[in-house]
C-alpha atoms as a PDB file:
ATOM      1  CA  UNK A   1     134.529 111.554 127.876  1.00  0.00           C
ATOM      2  CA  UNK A   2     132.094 111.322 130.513  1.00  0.00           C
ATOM      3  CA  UNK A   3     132.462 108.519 133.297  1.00  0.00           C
ATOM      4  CA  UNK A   4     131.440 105.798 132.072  1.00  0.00           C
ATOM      5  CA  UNK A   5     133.458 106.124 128.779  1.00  0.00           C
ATOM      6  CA  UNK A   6     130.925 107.246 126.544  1.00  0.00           C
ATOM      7  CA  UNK A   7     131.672 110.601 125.107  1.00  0.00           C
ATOM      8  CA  UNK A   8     129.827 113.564 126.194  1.00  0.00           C
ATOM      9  CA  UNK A   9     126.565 114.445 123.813  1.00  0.00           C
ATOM     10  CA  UNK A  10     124.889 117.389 126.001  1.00  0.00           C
ATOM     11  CA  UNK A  11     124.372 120.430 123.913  1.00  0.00           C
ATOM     12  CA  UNK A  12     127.255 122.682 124.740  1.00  0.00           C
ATOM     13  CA  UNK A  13     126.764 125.583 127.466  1.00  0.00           C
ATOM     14  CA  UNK A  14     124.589 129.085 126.544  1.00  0.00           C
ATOM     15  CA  UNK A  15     125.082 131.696 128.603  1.00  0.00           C
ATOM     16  CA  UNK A  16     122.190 133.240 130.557  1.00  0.00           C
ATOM     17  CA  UNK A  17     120.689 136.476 130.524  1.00  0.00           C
ATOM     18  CA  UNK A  18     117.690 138.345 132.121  1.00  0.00           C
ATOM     19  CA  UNK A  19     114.995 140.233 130.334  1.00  0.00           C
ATOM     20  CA  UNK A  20     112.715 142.617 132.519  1.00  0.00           C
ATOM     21  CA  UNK A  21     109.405 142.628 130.818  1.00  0.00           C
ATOM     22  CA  UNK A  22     106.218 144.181 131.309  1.00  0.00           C
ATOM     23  CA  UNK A  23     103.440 141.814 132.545  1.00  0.00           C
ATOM     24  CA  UNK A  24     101.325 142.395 129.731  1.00  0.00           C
ATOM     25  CA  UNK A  25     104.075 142.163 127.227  1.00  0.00           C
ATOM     26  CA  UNK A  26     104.922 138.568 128.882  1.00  0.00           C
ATOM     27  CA  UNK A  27     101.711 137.466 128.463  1.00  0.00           C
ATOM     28  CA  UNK A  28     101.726 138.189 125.075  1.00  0.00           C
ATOM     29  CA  UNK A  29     105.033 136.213 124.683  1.00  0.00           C
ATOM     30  CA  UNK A  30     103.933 133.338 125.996  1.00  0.00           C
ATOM     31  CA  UNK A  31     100.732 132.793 124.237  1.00  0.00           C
ATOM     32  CA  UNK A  32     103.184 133.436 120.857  1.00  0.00           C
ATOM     33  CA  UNK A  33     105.747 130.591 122.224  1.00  0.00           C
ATOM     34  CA  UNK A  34     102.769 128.450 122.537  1.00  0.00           C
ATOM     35  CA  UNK A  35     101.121 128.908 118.875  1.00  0.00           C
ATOM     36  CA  UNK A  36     105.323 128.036 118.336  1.00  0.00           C
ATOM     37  CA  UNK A  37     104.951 125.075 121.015  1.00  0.00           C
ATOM     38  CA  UNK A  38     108.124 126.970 122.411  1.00  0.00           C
ATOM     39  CA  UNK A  39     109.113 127.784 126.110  1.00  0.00           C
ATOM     40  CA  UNK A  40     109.121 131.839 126.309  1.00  0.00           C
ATOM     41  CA  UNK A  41     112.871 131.121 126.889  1.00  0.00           C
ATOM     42  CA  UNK A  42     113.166 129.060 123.303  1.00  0.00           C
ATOM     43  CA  UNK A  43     110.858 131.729 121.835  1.00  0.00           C
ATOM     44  CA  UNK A  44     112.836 134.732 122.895  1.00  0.00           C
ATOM     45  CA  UNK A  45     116.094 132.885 121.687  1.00  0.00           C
ATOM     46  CA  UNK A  46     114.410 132.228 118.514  1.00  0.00           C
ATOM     47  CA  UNK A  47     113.577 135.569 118.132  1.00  0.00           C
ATOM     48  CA  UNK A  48     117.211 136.731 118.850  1.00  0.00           C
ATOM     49  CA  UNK A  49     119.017 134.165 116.348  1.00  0.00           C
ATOM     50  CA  UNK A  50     116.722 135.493 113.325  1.00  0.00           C
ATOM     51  CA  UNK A  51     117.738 139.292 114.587  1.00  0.00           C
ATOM     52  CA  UNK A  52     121.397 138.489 114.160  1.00  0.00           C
ATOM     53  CA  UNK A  53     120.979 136.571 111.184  1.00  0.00           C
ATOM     54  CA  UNK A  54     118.820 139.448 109.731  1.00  0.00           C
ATOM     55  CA  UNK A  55     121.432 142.190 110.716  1.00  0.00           C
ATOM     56  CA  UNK A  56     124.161 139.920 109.703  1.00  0.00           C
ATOM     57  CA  UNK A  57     122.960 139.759 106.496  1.00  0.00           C
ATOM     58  CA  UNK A  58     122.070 143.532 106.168  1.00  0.00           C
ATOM     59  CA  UNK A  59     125.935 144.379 107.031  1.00  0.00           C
ATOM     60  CA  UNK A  60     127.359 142.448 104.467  1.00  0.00           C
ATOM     61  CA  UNK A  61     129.772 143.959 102.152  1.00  0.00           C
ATOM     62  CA  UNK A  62     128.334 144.668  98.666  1.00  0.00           C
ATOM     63  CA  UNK A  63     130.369 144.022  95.579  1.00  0.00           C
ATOM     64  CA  UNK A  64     129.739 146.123  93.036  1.00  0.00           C
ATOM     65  CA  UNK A  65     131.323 145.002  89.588  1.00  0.00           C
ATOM     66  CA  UNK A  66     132.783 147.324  87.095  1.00  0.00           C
ATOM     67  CA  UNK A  67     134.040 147.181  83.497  1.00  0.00           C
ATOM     68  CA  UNK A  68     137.639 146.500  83.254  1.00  0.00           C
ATOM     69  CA  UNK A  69     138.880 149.329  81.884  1.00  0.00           C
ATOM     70  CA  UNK A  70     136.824 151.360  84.954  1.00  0.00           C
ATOM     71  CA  UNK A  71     138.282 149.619  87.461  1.00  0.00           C
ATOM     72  CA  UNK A  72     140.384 151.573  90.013  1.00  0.00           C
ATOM     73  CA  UNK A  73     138.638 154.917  88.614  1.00  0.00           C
ATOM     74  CA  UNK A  74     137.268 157.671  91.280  1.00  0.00           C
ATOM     75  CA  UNK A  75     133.246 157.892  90.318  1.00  0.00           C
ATOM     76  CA  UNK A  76     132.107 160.951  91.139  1.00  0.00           C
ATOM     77  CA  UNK A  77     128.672 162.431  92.679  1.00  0.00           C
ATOM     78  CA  UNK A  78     125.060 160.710  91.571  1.00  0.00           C
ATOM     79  CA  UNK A  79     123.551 162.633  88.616  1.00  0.00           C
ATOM     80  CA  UNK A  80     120.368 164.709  89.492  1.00  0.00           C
ATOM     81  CA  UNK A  81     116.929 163.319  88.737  1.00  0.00           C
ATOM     82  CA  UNK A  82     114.529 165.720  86.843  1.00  0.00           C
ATOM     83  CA  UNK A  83     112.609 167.662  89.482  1.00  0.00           C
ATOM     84  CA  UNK A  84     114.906 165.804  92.483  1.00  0.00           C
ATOM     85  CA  UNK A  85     114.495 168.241  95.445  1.00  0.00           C
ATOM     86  CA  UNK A  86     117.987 169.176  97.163  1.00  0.00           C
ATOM     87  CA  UNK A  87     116.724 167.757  99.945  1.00  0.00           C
ATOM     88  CA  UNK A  88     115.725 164.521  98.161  1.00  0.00           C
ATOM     89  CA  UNK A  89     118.680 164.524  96.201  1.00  0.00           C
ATOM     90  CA  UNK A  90     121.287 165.004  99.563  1.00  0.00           C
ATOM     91  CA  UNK A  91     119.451 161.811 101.106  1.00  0.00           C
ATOM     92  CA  UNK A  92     120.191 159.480  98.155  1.00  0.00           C
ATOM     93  CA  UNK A  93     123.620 161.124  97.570  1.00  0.00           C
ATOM     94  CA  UNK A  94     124.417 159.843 101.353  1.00  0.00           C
ATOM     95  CA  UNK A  95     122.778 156.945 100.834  1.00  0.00           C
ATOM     96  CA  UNK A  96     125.053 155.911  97.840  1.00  0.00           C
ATOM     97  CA  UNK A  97     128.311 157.380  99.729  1.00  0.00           C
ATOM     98  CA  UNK A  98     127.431 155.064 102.558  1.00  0.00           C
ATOM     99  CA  UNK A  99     126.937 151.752 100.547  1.00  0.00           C
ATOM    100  CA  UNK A 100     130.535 152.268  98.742  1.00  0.00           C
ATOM    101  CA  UNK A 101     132.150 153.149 101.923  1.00  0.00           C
ATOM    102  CA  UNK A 102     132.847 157.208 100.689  1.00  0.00           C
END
């Protein structure tokens, strides 16, 4: 509660950070924040809250489902494509390791 008994509204406290920018780079900022009728501060924390939210989203888990009588099985490797190159064929073997955490 502030003072005078009301409670306390202000938007709660961000924490600061500085950005070292080229000049022309900064102009080029600012005229985007304006098309956004944005400081360059508001724009650049725009810009930062839909990078999160895009990576955050990008790192979820996937969940694959499997038929119940496969569950708990080992799969094992990717079958070749017709005319896959080993080179081709290493890349989306990795690939598909990486997504199911292998």
């Amino acid at each position: 509660m502030q003072k005078s008994g009301m409670p306390n509204t202000s938007t709660p406290s961000k924490t600061g950070v500085t950005v070292r920018l080229a000049p022309e780079v900064h102009e080029r900022l600012k005229q985007i924040a304006e098309t956004e009728h944005r400081s360059v501060s508001g724009y650049l924390e725009a810009l930062v809250e839909r990078e999160v939210a895009a990576r955050d989203e990008a790192e979820r888990v996937i969940r694959v489902h499997v038929a119940a009588e496969l569950a708990g099985q080992p799969f094992g490797d990717p079958d070749r494509r017709p005319g896959e190159s080993d080179k081709a064929y290493a890349r989306r073997k990795k690939t598909i390791d990486t997504l199911f955490g292998r």
